[in-house]
C-alpha atoms as a PDB file:
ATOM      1  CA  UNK A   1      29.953  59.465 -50.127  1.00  0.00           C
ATOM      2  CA  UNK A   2      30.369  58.935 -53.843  1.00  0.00           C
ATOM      3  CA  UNK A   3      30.510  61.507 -56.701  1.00  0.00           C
ATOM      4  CA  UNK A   4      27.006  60.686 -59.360  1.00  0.00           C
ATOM      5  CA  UNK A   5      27.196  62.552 -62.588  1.00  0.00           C
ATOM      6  CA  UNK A   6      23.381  64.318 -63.424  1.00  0.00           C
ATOM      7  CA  UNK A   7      21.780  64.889 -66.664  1.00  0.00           C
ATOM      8  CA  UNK A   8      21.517  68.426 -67.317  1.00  0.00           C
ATOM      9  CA  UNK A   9      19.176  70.512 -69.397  1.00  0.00           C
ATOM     10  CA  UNK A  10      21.858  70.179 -72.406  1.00  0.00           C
ATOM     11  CA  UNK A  11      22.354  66.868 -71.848  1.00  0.00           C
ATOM     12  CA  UNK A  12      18.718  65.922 -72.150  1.00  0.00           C
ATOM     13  CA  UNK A  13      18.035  68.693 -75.398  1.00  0.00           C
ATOM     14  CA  UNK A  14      20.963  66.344 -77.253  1.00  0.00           C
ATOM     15  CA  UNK A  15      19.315  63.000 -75.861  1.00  0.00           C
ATOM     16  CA  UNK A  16      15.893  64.391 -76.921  1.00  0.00           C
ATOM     17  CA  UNK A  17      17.468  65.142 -80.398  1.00  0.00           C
ATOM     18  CA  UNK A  18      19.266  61.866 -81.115  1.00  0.00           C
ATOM     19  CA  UNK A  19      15.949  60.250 -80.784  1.00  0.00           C
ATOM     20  CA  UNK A  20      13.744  62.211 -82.799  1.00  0.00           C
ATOM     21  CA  UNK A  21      16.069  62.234 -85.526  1.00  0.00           C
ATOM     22  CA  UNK A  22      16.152  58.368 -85.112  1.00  0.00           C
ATOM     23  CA  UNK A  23      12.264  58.220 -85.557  1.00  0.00           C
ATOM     24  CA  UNK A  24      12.154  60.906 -87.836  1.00  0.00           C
ATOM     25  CA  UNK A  25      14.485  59.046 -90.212  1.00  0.00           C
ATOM     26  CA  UNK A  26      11.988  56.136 -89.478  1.00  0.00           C
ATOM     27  CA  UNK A  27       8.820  57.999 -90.404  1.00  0.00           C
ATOM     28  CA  UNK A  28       7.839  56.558 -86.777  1.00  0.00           C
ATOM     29  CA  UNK A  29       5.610  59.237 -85.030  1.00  0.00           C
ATOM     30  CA  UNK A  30       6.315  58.676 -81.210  1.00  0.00           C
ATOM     31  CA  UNK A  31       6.208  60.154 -77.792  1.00  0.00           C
ATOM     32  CA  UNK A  32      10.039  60.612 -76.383  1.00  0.00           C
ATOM     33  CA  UNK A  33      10.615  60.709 -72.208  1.00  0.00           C
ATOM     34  CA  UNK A  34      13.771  61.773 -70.698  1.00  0.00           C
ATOM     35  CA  UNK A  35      13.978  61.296 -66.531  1.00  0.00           C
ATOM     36  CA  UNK A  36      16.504  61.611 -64.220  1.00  0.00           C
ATOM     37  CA  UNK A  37      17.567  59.304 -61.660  1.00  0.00           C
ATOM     38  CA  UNK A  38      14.304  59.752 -59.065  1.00  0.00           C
ATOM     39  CA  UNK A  39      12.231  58.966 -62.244  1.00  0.00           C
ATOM     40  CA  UNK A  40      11.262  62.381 -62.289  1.00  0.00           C
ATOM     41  CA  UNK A  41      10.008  63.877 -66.077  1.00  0.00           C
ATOM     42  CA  UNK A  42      13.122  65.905 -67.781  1.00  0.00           C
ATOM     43  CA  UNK A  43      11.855  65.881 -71.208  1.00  0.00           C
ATOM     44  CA  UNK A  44       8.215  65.050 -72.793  1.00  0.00           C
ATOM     45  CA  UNK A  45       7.608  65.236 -76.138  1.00  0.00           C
ATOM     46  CA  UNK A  46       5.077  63.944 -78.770  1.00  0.00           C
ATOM     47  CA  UNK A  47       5.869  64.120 -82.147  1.00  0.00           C
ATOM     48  CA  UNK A  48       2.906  64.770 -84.728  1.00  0.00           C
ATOM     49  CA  UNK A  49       0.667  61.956 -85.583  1.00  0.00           C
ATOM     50  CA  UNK A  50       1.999  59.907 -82.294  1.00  0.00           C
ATOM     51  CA  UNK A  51      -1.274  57.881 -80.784  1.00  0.00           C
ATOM     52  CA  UNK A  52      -2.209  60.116 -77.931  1.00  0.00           C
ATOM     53  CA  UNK A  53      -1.382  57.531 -75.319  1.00  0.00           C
ATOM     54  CA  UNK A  54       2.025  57.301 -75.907  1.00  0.00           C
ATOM     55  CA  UNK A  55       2.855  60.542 -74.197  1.00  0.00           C
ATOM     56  CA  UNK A  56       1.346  58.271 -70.903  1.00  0.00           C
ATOM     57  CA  UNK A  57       3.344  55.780 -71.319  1.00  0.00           C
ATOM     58  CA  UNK A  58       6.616  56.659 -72.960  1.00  0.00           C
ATOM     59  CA  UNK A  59       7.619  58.256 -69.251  1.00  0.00           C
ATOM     60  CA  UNK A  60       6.881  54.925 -67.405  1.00  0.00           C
ATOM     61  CA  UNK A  61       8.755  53.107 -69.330  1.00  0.00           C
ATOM     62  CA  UNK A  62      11.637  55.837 -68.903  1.00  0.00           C
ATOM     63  CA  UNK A  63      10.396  55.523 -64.941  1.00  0.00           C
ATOM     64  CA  UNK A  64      10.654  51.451 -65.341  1.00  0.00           C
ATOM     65  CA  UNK A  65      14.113  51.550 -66.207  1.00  0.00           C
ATOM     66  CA  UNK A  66      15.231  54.075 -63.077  1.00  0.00           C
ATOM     67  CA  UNK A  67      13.451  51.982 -60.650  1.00  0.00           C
ATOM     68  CA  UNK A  68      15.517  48.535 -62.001  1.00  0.00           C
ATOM     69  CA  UNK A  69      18.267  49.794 -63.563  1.00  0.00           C
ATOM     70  CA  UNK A  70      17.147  47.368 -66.775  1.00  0.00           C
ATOM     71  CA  UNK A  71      15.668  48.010 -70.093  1.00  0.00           C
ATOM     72  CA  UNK A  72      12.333  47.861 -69.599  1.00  0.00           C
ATOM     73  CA  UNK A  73      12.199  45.353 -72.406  1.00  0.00           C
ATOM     74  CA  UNK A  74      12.828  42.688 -69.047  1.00  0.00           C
ATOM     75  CA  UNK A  75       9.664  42.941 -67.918  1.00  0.00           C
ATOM     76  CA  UNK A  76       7.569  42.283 -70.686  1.00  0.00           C
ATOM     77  CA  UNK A  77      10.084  38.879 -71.282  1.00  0.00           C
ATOM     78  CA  UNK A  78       9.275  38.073 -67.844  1.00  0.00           C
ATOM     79  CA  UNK A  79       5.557  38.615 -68.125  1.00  0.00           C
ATOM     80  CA  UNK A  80       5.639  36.925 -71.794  1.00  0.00           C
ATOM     81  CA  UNK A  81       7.279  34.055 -70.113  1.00  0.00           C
ATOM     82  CA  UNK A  82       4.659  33.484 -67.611  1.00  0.00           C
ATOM     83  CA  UNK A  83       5.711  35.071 -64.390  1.00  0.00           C
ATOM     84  CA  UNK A  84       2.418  37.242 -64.117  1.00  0.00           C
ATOM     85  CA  UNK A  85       3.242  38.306 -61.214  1.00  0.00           C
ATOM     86  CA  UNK A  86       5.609  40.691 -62.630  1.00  0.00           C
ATOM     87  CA  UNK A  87       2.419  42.872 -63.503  1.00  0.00           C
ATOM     88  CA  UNK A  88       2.253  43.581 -59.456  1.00  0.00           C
ATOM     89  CA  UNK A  89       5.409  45.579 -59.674  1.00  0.00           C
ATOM     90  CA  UNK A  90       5.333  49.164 -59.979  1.00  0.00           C
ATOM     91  CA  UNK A  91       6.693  48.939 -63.390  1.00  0.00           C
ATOM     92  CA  UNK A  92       5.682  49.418 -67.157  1.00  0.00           C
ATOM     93  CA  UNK A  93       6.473  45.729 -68.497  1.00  0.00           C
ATOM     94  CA  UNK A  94       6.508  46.956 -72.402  1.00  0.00           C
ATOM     95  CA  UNK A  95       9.395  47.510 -74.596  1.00  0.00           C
ATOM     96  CA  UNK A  96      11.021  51.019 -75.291  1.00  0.00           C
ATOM     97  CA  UNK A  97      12.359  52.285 -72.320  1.00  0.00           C
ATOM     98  CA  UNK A  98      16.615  52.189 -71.586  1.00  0.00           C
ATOM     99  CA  UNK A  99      18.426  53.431 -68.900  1.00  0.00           C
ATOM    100  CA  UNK A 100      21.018  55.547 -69.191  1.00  0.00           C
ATOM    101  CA  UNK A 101      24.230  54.154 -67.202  1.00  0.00           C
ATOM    102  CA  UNK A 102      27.166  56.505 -66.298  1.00  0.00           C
ATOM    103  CA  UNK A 103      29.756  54.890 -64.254  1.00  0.00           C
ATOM    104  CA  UNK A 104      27.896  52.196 -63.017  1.00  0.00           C
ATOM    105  CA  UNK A 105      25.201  54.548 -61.779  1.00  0.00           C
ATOM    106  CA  UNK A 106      22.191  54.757 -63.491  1.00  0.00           C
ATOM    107  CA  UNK A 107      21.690  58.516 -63.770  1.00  0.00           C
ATOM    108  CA  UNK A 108      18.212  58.604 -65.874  1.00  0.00           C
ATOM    109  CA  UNK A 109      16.659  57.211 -68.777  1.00  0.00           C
ATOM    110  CA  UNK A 110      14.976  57.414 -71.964  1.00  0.00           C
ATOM    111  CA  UNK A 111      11.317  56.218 -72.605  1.00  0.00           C
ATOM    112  CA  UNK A 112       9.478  55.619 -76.255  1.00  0.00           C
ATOM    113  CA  UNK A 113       5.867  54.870 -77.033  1.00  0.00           C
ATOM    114  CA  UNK A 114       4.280  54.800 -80.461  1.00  0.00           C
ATOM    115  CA  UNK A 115       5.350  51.874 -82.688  1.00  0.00           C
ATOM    116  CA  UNK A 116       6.389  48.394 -82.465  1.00  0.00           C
ATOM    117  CA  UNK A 117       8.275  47.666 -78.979  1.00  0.00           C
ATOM    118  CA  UNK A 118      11.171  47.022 -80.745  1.00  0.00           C
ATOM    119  CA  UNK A 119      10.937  50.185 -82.868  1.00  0.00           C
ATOM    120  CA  UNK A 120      10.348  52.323 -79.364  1.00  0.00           C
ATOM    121  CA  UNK A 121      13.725  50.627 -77.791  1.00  0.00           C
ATOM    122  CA  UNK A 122      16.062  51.540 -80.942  1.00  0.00           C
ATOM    123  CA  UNK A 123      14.511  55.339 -80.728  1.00  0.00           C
ATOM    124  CA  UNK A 124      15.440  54.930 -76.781  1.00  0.00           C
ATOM    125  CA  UNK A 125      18.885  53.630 -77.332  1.00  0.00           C
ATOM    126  CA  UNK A 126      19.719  56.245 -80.163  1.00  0.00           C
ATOM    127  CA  UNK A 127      18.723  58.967 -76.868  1.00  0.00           C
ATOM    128  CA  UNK A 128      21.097  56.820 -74.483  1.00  0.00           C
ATOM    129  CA  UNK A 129      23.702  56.636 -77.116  1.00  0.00           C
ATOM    130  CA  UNK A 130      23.543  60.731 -77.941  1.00  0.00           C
ATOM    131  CA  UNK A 131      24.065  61.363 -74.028  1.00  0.00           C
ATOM    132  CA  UNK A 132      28.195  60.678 -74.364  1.00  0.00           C
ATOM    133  CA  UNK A 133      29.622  61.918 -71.381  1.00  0.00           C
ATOM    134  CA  UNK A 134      27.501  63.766 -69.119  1.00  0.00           C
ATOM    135  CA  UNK A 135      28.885  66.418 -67.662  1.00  0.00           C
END
């Protein structure tokens, strides 16, 4: 057996924070996910003016990133790149969603829809870079 750290309700309020201040500071309006490490929805938030189907899809991408352990920024590369087949996997293959890593265990992730797929992944990493040391 092996000790995992888990995100707790602090952990993802700070995570949460980090990136809405990161969009805010933007003026990007977007939908902001927070799962744990069964992909399971922690946080869901979407901010005023954020398209409506960003608060779909910023949790997939969170959900993406459990199930691989990889930004989900892979899968679009690998779909961009031709492997099509990619789209068969029971992932969201679109930029913005980063897993957050503790120990070598991913332990949950953060997921952002709303703007330009590179946009969405720097609000997601400011969220992965707010959680510090989880307790």
């Amino acid at each position: 057996m092996k000790d995992t750290k888990t995100l707790t309700l602090a952990d993802v309020k700070r995570i949460a924070a980090a990136a809405e201040a990161e969009a805010y500071a933007n003026g990007w309006a977007v939908s902001i996910a927070v799962c744990d490490a069964g992909g399971h929805a922690l946080w869901l938030q979407r901010m005023d003016g954020a398209p409506l189907m960003s608060a779909m899809v910023a949790p997939e991408k969170a959900r993406t990133c459990v199930l691989s352990g990889k930004p989900s920024r892979v899968f679009e590369e690998m779909v961009n790149n031709g492997r099509f087949a990619a789209l068969k996997m029971p992932v969201v293959p679109l930029e913005g969603g980063e897993p957050i890593i503790v120990d070598g265990n991913v332990i949950g992730a953060v997921g952002v829809s709303g703007v330009k797929a590179g946009e969405d992944a720097q609000v997601a990493r400011a969220g992965v870079a707010a959680a510090g040391e989880v307790k």
